[in-house]
Protein backbone atom coordinates (compact mmCIF):
# COMPACT_ATOMS: atom_id res chain seq x y z
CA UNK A 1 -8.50 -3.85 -3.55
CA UNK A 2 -5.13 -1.63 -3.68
CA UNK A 3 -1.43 -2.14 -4.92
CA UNK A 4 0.26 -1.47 -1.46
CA UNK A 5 3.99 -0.62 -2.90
CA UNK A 6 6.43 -0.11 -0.54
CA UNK A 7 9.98 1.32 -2.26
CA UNK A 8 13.04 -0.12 -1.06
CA UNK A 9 11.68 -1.26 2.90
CA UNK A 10 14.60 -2.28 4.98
CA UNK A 11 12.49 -3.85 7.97
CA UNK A 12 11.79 -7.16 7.61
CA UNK A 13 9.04 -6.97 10.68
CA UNK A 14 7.37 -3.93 8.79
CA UNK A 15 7.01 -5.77 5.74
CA UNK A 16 5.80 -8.62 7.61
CA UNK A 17 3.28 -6.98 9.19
CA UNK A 18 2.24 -4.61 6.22
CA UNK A 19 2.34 -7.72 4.06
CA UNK A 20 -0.75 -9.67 6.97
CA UNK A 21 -2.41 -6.18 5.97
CA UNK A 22 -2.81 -6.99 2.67
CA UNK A 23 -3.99 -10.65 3.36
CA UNK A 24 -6.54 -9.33 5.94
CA UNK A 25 -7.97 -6.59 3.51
CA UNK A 26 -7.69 -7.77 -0.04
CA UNK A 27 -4.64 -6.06 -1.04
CA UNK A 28 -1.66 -6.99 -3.36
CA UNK A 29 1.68 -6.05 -2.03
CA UNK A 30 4.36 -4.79 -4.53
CA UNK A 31 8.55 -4.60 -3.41
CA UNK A 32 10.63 -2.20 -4.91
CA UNK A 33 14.33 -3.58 -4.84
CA UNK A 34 16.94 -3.42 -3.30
CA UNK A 35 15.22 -4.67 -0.51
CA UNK A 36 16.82 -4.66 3.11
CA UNK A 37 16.45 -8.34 3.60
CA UNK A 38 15.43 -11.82 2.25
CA UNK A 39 11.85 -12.84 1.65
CA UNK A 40 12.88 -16.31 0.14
CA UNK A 41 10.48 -19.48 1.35
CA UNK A 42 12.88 -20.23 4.06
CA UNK A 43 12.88 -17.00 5.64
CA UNK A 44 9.70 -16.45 5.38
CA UNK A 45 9.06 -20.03 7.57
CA UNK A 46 11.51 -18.91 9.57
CA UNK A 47 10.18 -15.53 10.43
CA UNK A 48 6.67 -17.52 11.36
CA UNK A 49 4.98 -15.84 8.31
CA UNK A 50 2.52 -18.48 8.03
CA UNK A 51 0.18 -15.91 5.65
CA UNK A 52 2.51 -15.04 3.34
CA UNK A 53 1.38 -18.12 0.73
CA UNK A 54 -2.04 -16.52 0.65
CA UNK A 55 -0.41 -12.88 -0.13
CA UNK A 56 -0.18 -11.68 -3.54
CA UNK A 57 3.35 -10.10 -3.66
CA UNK A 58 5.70 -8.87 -5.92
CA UNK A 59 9.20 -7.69 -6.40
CA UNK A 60 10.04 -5.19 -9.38
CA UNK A 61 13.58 -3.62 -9.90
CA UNK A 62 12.05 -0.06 -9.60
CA UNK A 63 8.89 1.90 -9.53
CA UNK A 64 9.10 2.82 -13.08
CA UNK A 65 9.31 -1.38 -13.57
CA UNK A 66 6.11 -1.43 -11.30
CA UNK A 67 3.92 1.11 -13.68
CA UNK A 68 4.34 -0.44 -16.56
CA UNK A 69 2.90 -2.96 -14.88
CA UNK A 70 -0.33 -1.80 -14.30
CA UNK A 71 -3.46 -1.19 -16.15
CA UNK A 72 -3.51 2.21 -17.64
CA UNK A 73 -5.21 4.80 -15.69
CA UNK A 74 -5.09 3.16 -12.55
CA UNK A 75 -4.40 5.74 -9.77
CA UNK A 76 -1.22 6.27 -7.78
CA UNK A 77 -1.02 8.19 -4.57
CA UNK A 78 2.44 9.21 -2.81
CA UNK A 79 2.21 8.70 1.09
CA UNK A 80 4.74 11.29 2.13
CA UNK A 81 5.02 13.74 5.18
CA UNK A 82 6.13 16.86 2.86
CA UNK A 83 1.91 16.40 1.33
CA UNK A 84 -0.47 19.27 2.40
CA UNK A 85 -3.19 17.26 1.37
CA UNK A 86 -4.55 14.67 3.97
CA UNK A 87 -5.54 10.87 2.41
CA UNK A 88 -9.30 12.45 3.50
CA UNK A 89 -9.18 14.44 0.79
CA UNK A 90 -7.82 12.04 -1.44
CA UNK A 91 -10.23 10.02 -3.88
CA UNK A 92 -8.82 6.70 -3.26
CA UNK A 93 -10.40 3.59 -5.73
CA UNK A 94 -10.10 -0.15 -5.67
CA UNK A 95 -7.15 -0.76 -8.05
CA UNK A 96 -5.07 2.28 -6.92
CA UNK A 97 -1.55 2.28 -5.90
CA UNK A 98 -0.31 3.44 -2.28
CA UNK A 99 3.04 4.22 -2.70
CA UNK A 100 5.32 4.67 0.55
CA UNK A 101 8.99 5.50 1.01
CA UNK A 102 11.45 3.52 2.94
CA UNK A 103 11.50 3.71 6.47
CA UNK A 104 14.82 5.71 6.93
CA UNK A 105 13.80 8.21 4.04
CA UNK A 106 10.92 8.13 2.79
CA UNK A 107 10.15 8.67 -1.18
CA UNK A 108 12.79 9.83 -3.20
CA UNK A 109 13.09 13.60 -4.80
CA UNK A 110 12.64 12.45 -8.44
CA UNK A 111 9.46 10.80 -7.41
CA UNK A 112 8.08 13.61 -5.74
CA UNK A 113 9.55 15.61 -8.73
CA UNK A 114 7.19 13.08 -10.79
CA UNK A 115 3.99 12.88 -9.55
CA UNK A 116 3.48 16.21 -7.49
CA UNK A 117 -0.09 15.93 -8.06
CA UNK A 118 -0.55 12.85 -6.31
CA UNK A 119 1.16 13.35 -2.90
CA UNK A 120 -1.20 13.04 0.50
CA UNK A 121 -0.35 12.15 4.11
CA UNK A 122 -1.49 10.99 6.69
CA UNK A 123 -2.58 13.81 9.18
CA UNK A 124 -0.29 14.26 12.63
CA UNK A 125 0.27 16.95 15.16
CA UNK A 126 2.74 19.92 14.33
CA UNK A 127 6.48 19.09 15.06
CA UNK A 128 5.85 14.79 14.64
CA UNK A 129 8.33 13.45 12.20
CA UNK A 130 6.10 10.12 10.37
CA UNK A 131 4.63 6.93 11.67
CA UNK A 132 6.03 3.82 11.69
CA UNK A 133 5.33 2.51 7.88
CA UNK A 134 3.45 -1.28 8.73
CA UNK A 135 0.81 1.32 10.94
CA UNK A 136 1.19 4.56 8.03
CA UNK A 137 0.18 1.18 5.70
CA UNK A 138 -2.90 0.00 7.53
CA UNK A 139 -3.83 3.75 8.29
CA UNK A 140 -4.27 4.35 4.40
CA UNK A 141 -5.53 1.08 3.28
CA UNK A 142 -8.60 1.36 6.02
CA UNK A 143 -9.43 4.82 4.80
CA UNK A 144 -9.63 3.33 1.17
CA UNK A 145 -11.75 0.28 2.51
CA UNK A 146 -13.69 3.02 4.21
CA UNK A 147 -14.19 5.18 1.14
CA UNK A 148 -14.89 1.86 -1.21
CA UNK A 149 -17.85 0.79 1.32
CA UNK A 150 -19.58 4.45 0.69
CA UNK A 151 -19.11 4.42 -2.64
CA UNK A 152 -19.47 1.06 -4.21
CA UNK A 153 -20.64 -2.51 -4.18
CA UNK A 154 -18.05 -3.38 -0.80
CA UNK A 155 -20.05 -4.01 2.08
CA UNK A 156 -19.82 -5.67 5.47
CA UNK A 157 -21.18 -8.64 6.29
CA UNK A 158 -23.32 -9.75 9.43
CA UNK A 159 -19.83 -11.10 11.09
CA UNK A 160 -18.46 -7.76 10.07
CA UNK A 161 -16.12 -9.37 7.85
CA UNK A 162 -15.38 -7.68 4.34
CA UNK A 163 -18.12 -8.84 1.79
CA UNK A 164 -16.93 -8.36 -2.16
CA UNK A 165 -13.71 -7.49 -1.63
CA UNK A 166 -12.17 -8.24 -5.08
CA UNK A 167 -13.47 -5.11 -6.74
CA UNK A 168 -10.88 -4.77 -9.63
CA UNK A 169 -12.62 -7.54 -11.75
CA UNK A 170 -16.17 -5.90 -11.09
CA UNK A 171 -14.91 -2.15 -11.68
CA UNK A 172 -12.26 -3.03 -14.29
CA UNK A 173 -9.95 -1.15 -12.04
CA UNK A 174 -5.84 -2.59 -11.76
């Protein structure tokens, strides 16, 4: 569905929950290092992440490791508070990436500096600083899920479970 890439997190539990997102909705997670813990088989069992087999995660030594990685003219989108554009105006596709900052600051200036074209956020009341990333996460992949079901072949099914999910091999997309 969408590259979920999270630069530099540094909590575990945020990962950990952002990473049962991208089980749950189709969604490949990608780690930008350093990261601020382990995600090693044994922490993982230790941590009770019993769905992290069935994730499809990553690790790259930096974003710039990360797009060379993808397909060519897949989309990227910045999640950052300093966007004046809201994800609802965004075009979001199956095969995009969602890029978010770490928790204690966000994106860095030279990607900003980068991609200014590509920056959205998640609407919020004047004077709020950010979400917590895991719900910032969810918040943007469901408005992608909801923009894929008007738009393509993704539907719901009958148990209102997510029907066609893998997109990228029937659009070509990332």
């Amino acid at each position: 569905m969408f590259d979920v890439v999270l630069i530099e997190p540094e909590i575990p539990a945020n990962t950990g929950n952002i990473g049962r997102t991208c089980v749950a909705t189709g969604c490949a997670l990608h780690l930008i290092r350093p990261l601020g813990f382990d995600t090693g088989d044994k922490a993982c069992r230790r941590a009770g992440l019993d769905y992290w087999p069935r994730l499809r995660v990553a690790e790259h030594d930096s974003l710039d490791a990360f797009l060379r990685s993808r397909v060519p003219g897949a989309g990227l989108w910045l999640l950052t508070t300093h966007a004046t554009r809201t994800v609802f105006d965004a075009d979001l596709r199956p095969g995009d990436a969602l890029v978010f900052g770490k928790e204690s600051a966000g994106l860095p200036a030279a990607i900003h500096e980068q991609f200014p074209d590509r920056r959205i956020c998640l609407p919020m009341r004047p004077g709020e600083r950010s979400l917590n990333l895991a719900a910032a996460v969810t918040a943007v992949v469901y408005e992608g899920l909801r923009q894929a079901v008007m738009r393509t072949g993704l539907g719901i099914d009958a148990q209102g479970r997510l029907a066609n999910a893998d997109l990228r091999k029937n659009t070509g997309a990332g």
